[in-house]
Protein backbone atom coordinates (compact mmCIF):
# COMPACT_ATOMS: atom_id res chain seq x y z
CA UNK A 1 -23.66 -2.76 -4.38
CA UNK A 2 -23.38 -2.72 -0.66
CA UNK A 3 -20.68 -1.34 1.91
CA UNK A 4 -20.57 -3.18 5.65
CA UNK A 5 -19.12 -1.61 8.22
CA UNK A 6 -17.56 -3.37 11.46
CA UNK A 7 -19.00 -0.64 13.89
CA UNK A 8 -18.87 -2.92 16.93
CA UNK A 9 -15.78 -3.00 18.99
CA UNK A 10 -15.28 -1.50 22.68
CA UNK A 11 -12.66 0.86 21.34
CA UNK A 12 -10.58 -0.05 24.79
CA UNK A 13 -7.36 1.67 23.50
CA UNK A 14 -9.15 5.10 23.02
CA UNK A 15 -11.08 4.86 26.28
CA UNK A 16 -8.71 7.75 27.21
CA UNK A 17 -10.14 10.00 24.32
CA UNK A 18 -13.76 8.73 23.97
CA UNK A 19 -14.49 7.67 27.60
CA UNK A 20 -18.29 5.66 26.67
CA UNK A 21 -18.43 6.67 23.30
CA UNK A 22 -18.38 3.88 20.61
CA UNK A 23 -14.98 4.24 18.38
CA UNK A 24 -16.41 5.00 15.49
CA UNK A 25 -17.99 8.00 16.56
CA UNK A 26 -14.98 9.37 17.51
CA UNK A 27 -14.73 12.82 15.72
CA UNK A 28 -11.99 13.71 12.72
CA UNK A 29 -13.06 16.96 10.74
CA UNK A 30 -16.03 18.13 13.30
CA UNK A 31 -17.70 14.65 12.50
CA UNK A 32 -17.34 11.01 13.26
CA UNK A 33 -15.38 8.82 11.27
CA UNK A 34 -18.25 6.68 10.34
CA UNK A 35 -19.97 9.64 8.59
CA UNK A 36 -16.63 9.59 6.85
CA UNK A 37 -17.20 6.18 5.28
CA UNK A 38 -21.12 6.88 4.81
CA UNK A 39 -19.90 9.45 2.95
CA UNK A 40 -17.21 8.13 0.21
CA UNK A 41 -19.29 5.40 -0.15
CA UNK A 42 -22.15 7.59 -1.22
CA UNK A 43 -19.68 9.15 -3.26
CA UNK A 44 -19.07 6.33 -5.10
CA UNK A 45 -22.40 5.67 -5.99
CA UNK A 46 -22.81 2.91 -3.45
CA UNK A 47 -26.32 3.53 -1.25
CA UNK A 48 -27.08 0.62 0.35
CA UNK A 49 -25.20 0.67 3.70
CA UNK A 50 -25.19 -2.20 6.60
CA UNK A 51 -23.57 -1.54 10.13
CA UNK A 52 -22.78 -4.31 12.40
CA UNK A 53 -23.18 -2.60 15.83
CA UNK A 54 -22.07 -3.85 19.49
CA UNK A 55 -20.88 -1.45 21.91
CA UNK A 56 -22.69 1.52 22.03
CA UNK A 57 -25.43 0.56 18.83
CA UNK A 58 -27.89 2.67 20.43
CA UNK A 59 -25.94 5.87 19.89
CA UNK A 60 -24.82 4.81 16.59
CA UNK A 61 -27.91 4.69 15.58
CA UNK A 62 -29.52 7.48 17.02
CA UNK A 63 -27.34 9.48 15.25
CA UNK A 64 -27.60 7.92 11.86
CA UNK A 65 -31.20 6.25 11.78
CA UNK A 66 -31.80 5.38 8.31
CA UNK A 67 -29.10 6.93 6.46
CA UNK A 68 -31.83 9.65 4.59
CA UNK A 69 -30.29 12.44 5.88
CA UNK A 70 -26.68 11.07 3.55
CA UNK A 71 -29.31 9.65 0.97
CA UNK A 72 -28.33 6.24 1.59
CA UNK A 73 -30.03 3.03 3.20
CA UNK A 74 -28.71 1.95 6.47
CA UNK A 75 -29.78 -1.40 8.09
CA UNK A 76 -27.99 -2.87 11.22
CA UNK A 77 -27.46 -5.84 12.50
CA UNK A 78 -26.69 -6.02 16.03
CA UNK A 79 -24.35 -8.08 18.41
CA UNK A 80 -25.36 -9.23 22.04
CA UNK A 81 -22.27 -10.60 22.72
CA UNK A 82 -18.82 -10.07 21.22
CA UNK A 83 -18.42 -12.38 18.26
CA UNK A 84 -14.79 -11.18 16.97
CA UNK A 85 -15.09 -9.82 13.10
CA UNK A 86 -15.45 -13.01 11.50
CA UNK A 87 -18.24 -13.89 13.64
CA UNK A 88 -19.87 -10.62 13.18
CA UNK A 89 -19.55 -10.67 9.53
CA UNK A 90 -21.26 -14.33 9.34
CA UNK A 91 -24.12 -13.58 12.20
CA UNK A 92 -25.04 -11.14 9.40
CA UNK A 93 -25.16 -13.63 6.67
CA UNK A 94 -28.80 -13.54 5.19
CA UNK A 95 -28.33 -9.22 5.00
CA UNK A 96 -25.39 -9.59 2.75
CA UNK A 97 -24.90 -8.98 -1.11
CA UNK A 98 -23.97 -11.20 -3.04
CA UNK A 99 -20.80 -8.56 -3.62
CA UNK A 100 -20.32 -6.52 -0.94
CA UNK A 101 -17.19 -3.99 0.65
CA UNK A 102 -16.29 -4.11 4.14
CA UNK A 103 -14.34 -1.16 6.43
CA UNK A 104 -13.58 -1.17 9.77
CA UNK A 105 -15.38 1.71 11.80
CA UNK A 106 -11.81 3.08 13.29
CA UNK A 107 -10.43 3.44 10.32
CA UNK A 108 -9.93 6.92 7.80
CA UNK A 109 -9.48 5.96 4.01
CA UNK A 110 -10.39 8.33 1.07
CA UNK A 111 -10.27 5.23 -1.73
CA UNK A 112 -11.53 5.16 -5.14
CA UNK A 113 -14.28 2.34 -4.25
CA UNK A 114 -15.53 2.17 -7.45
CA UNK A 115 -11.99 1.19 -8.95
CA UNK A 116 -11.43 -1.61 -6.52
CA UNK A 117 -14.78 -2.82 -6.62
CA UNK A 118 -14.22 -2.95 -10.58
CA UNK A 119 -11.00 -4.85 -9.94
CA UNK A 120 -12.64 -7.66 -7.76
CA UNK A 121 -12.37 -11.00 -10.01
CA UNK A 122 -16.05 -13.30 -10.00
CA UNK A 123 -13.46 -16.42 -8.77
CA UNK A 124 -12.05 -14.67 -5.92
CA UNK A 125 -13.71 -15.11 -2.27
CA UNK A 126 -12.06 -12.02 -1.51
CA UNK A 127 -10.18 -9.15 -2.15
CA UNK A 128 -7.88 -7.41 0.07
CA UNK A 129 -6.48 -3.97 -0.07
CA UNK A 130 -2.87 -4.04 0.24
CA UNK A 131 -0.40 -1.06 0.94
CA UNK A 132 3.20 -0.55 2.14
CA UNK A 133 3.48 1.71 5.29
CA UNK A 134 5.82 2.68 7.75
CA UNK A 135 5.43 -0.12 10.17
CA UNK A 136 5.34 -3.23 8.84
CA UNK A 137 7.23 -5.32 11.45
CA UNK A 138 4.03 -5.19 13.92
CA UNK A 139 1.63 -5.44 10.89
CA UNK A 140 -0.38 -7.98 9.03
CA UNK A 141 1.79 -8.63 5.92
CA UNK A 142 0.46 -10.92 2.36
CA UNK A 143 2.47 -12.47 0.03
CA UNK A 144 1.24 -12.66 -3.55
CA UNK A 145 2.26 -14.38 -6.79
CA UNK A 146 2.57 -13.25 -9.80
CA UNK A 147 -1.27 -13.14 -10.53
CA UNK A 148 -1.89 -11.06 -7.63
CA UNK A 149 -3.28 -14.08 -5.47
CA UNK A 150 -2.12 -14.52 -2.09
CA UNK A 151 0.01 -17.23 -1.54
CA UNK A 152 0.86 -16.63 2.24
CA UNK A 153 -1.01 -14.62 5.20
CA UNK A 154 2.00 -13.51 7.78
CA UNK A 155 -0.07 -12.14 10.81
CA UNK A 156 2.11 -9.84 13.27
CA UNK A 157 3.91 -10.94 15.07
CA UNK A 158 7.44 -11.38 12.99
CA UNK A 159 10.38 -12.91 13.78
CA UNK A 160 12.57 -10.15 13.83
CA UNK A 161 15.07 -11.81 11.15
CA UNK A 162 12.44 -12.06 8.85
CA UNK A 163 12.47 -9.91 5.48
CA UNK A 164 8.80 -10.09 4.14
CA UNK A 165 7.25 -7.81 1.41
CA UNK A 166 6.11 -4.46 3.16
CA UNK A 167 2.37 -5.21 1.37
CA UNK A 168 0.50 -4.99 4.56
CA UNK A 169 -3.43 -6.20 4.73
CA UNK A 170 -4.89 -2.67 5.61
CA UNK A 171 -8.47 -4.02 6.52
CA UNK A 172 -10.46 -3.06 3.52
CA UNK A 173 -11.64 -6.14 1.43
CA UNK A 174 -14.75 -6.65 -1.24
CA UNK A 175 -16.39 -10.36 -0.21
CA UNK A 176 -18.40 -12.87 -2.20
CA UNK A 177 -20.93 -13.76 -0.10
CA UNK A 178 -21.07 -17.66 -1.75
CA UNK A 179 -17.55 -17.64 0.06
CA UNK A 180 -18.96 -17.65 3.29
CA UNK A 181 -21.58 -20.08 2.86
CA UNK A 182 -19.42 -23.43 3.90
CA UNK A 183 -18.56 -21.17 7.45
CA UNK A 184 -22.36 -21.50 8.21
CA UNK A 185 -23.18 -22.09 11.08
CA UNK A 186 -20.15 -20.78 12.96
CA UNK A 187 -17.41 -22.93 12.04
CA UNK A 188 -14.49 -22.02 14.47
CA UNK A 189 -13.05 -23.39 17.62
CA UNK A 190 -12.56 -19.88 18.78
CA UNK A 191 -15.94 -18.05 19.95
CA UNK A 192 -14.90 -14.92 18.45
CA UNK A 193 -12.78 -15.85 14.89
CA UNK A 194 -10.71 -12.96 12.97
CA UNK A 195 -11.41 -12.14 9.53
CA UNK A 196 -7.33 -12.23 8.54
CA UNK A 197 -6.29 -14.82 11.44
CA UNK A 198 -8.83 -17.07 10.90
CA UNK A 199 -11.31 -16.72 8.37
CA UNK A 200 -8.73 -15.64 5.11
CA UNK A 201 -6.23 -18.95 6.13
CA UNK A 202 -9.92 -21.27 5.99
CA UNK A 203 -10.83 -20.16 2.78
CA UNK A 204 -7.61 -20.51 1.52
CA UNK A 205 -7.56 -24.23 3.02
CA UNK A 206 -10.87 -24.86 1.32
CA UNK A 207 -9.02 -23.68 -2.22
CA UNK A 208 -10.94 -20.31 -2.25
CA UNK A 209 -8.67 -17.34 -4.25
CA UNK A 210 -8.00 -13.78 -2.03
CA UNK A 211 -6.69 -11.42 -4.72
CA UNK A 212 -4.49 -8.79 -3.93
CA UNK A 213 -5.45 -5.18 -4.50
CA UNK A 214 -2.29 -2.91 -4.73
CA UNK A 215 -2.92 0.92 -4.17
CA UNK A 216 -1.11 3.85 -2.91
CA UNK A 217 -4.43 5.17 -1.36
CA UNK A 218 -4.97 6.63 2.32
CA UNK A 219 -6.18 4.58 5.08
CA UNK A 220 -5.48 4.47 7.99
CA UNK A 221 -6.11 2.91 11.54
CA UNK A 222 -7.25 5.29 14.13
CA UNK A 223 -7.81 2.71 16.91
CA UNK A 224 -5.40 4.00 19.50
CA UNK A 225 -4.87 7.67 20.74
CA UNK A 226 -1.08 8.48 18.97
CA UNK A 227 -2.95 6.48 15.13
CA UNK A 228 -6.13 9.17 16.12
CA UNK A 229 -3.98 12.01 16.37
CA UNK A 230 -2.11 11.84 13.20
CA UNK A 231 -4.96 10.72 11.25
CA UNK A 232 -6.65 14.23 12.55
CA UNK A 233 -3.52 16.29 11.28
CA UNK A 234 -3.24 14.60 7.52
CA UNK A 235 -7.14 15.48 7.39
CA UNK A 236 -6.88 19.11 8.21
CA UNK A 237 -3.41 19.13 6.36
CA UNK A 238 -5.64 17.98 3.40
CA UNK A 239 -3.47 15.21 3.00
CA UNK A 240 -6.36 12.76 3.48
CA UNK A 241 -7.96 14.52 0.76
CA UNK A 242 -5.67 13.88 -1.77
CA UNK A 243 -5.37 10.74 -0.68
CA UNK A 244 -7.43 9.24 -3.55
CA UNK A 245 -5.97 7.50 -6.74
CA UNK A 246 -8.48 9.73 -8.32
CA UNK A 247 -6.16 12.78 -7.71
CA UNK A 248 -3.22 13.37 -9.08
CA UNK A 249 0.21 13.01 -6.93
CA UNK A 250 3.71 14.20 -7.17
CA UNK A 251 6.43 11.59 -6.97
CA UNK A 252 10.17 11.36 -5.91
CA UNK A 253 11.62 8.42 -8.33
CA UNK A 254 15.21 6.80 -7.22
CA UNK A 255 17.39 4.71 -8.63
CA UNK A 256 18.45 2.13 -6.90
CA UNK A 257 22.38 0.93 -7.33
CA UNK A 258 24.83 3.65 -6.33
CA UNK A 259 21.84 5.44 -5.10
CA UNK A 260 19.67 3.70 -2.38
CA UNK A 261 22.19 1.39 -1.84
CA UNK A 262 26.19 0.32 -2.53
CA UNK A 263 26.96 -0.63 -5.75
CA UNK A 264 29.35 -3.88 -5.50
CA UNK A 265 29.13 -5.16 -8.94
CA UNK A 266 26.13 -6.45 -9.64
CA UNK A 267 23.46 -7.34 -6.47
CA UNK A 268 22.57 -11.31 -7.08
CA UNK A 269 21.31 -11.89 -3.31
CA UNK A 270 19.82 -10.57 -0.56
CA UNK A 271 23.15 -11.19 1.45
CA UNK A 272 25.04 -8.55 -0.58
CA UNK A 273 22.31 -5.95 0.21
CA UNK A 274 23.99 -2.57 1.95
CA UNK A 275 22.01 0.63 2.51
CA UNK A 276 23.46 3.82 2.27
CA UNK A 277 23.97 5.55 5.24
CA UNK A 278 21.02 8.31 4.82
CA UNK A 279 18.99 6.63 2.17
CA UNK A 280 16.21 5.31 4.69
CA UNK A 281 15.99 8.52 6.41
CA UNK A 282 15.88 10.26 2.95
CA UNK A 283 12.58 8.08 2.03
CA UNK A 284 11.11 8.74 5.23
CA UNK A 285 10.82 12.33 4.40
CA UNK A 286 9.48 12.03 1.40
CA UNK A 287 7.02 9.65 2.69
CA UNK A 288 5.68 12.38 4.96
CA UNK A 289 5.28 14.83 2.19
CA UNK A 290 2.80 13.62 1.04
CA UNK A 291 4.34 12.50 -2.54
CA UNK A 292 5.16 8.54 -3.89
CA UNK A 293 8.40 7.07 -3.56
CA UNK A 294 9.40 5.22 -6.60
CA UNK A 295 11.89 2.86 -7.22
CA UNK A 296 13.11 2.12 -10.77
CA UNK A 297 16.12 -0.16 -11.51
CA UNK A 298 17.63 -1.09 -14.46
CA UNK A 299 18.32 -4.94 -12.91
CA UNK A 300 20.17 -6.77 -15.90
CA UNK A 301 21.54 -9.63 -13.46
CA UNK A 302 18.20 -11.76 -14.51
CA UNK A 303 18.38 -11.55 -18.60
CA UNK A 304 22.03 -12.68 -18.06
CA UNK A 305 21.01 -15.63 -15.98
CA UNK A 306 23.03 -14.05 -12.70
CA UNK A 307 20.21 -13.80 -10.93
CA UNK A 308 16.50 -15.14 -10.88
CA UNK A 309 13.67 -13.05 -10.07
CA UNK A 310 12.95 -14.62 -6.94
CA UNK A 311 16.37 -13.83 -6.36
CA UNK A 312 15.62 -10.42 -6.95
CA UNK A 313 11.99 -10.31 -4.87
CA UNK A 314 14.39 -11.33 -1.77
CA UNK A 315 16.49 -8.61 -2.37
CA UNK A 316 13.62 -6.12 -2.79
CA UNK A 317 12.38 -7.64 0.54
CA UNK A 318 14.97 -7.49 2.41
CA UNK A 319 15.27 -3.56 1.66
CA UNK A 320 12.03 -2.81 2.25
CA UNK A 321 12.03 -4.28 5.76
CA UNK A 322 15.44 -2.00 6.02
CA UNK A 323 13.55 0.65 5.17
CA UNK A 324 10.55 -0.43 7.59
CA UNK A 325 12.84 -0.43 10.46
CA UNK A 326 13.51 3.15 9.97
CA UNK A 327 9.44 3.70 9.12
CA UNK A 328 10.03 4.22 5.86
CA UNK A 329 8.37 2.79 2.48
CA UNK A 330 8.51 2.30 -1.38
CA UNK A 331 5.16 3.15 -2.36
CA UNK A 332 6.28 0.64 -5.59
CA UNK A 333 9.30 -0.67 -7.02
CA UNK A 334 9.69 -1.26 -10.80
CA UNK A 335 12.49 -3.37 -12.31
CA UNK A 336 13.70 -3.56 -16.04
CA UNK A 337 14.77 -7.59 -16.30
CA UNK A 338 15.75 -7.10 -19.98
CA UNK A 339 19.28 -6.61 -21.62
CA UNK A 340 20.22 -6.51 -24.99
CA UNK A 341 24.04 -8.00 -25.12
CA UNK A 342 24.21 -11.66 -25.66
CA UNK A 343 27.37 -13.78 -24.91
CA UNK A 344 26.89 -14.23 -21.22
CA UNK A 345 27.01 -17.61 -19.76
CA UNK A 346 23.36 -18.98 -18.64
CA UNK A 347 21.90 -16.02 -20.41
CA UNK A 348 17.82 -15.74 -20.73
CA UNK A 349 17.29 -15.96 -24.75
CA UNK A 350 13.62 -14.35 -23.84
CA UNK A 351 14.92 -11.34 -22.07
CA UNK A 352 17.80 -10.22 -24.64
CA UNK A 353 15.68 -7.94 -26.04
CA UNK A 354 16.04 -4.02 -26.98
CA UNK A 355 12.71 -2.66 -24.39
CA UNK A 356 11.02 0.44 -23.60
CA UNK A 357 11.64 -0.18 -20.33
CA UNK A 358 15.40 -0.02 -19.67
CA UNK A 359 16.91 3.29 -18.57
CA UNK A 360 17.36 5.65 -20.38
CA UNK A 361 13.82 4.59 -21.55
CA UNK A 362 10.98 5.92 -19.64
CA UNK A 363 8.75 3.05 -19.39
CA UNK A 364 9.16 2.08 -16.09
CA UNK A 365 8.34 5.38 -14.43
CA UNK A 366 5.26 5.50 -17.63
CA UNK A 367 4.21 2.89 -15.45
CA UNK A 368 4.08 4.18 -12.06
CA UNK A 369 2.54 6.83 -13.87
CA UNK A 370 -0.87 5.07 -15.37
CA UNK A 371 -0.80 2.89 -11.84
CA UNK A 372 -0.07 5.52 -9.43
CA UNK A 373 -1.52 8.81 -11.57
CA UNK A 374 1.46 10.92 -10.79
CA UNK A 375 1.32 14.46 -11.55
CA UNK A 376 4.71 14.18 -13.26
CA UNK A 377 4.50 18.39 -13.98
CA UNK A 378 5.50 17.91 -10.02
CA UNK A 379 7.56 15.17 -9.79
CA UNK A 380 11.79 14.31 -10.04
CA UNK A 381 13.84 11.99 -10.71
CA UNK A 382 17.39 11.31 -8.48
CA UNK A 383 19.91 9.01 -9.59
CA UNK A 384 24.21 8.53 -9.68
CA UNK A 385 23.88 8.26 -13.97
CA UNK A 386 23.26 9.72 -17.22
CA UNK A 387 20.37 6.76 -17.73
CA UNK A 388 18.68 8.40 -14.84
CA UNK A 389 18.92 11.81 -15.84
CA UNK A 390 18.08 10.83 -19.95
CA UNK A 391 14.59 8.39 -18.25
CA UNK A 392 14.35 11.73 -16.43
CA UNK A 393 14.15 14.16 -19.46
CA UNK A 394 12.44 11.42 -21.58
CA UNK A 395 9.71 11.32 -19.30
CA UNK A 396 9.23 14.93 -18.85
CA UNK A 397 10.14 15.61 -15.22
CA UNK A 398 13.67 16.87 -13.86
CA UNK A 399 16.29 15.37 -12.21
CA UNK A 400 19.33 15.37 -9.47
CA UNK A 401 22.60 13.93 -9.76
CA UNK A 402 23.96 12.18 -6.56
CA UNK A 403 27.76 11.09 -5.83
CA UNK A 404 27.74 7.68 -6.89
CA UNK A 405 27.57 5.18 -3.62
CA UNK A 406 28.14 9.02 -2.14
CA UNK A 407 31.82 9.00 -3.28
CA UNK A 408 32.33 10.36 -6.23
CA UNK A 409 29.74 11.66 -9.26
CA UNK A 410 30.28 10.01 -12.10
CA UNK A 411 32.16 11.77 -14.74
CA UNK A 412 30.01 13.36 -16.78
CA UNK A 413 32.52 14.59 -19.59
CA UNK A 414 30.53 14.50 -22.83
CA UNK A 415 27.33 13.65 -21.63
CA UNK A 416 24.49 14.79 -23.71
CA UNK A 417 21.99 14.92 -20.37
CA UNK A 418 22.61 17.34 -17.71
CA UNK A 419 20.83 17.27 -13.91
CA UNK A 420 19.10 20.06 -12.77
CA UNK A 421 20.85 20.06 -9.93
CA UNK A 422 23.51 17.87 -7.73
CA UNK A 423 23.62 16.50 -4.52
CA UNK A 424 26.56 15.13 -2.46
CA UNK A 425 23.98 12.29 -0.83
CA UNK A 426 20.62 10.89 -1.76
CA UNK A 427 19.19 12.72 1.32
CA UNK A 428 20.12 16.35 0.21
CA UNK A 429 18.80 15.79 -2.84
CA UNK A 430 15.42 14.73 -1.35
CA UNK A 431 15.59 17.50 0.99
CA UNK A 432 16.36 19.77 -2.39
CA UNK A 433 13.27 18.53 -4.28
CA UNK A 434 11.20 18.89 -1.20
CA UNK A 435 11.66 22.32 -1.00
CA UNK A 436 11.11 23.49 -4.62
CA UNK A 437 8.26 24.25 -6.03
């Protein structure tokens, strides 16, 4: 297996920081970030290492010559002339794998390469890592269907009345090199092409499959001065560290209705969608603790033919763009379709079904748990009902009650399932679970 690394750009925006010195060499941890990647791909077992070089190559490779030093193989192949990533990628043709990763040099990740390397299919051209963060109105956002290809590209920028998935392309893709082969020679009007704005959209003319790799893992851009900066504290806050689907993480799991969001009957369009005042500032912080946000909903609108579940993906978009525009993220959101009452009109016969997914079952969040591995001796639940608290308790974590659409708590008289604590909004209760231990 090989890992390629775009090591080539001017690194204009962080002139400021590394005045001639090539962005990748720019330092996080005492050393540059391309020792970084040298080094979790050597972790990973992968040895065989090819930089595409540009600006600065001579220093780049001064520094790492052959790779012995990291016991891995490094072979370059250099740019006289800026060729834009696609062009890069294909000037290198003939050194290529016939499976191969590619990372950007300005960019942190700790990623379990082996996993998404493992979860590349043999008919995809490509595989793209795909994450939700806390900007994704000036980000590259995907759309996928329900196998997990893409079925639309959305380059920034948005129109700002758009509600798109927050699944944002983060730059870190595995390639079939026979996927290249009909962009030989250079096949672009533009002299130097872009992997996502031009190169992904060909293949995907020519009929080629990009499949969509989900994770919660870090990476990060750290291509401009303010990106450089934080990526330096989550490294020496060790948050980089654990930033691996290979270690364990604590997660914050919320309903949704009543909780996240007013409860007006039942939500059957995106239209009807109203945040709670506090709920997107209440995410936020958990985002920067370093634990998952997890959204699990109980959404029985769909078995009882109320709403479909494209229906339901526009509502879940539209509240993650909400959430986006006050940099916040779900890391995922989980939804039970099924309910077990017949007798409603247009009802789905193939959902009325008694599942081990519906609160107070605990499947969805035994779900975030295998995709996510969440410590769950670390993690709560908060919801406005006893189904939250009894998913809570039937998963093995505990949980806080909130005030129902922040009104009233429900009344709990004769409930066999207690909280371990209550909270007037959704935000005190994340700012409760944040600080226990």
């Amino acid at each position: 297996m090989q890992v390629v690394i775009a090591a080539g750009g001017t690194g204009t925006r962080l002139k400021q920081i590394t005045a001639d010195l090539p962005k990748p060499m720019v330092e996080v941890g005492g050393k540059p970030l391309l020792e970084h990647q040298v080094t979790l791909a050597r972790r990973h077992g992968i040895r065989d290492i090819l930089l595409l070089t540009g600006y600065g190559a001579e220093r780049i490779e001064q520094y790492f010559g052959d790779g012995a030093a990291w016991d891995v193989r490094i072979n370059y192949q250099r740019e006289t002339q800026p060729l834009g990533s696609a062009g890069a990628l294909l000037h290198a043709f003939d050194k290529l794998h016939e499976t191969f990763m590619l990372m950007y040099g300005d960019t942190m990740l700790n990623v379990d390469l082996s996993r998404m390397l493992a979860a590349h299919p043999v008919h995809a051209s490509a595989t793209l890592f795909l994450h939700p963060n806390d900007h994704p109105q000036d980000s590259d956002l995907v759309e996928l269907d329900d196998a997990n290809h893409v079925a639309a590209l959305h380059p920034y920028p948005h129109p700002s009345e758009y509600s798109l998935p927050n699944l944002v392309n983060a730059a870190l893709y595995v390639f079939s090199k026979r996927a290249l082969q009909p962009f030989l020679p250079h096949q672009f009007e533009r002299a130097t092409p872009d992997i996502c704005k031009h190169l992904f959209p060909a293949m995907l003319a020519l009929g080629g499959v990009l499949y969509g790799y989900r994770s919660r893992e870090y990476i990060k851009d750290a291509g401009t001065p303010e990106r450089l900066e934080k990526v330096r504290r989550d490294y020496e806050s060790g948050r980089v560290a654990a930033g691996s689907l290979e270690t364990a993480v604590p997660a914050v799991f919320l309903d949704r209705d009543g909780t996240l969001n007013y409860e007006r009957g039942w939500l059957t369009s995106a239209g009807m969608l109203a945040m709670l005042p506090g709920a997107a500032q209440a995410i936020h912080e958990i985002n920067d603790s370093g634990r998952v946000a997890v959204i699990v909903t109980n959404q029985p609108v769909i078995a009882r033919g109320e709403c479909t579940e494209q229906e339901l993906l526009h509502i879940h978009n539209k509240m993650e763009w909400l959430l986006g525009e006050a940099h916040a993220y779900a890391d995922a959101i989980y939804y039970c379709p099924h309910h077990p009452d017949s007798g409603f009109a247009g009802e789905r016969t193939d959902l009325k079904v008694t599942c081990s997914c519906r609160k107070p079952a605990a499947g969805m969040l035994e779900a975030a748990a295998r995709d996510l591995n969440i410590d769950r001796s670390r993690s709560w639940m908060i919801g406005d009902s006893e189904a939250d608290l009894k998913a809570a308790a039937n998963f093995g974590i505990r949980s806080v009650l909130v005030r129902h659409n922040q009104t009233e708590f429900k009344d709990s008289a004769g409930w066999q399932c207690l909280p371990h604590h209550r909270a007037d909004t959704v935000r005190d209760a994340v700012q409760y679970v944040l600080n226990e231990q």
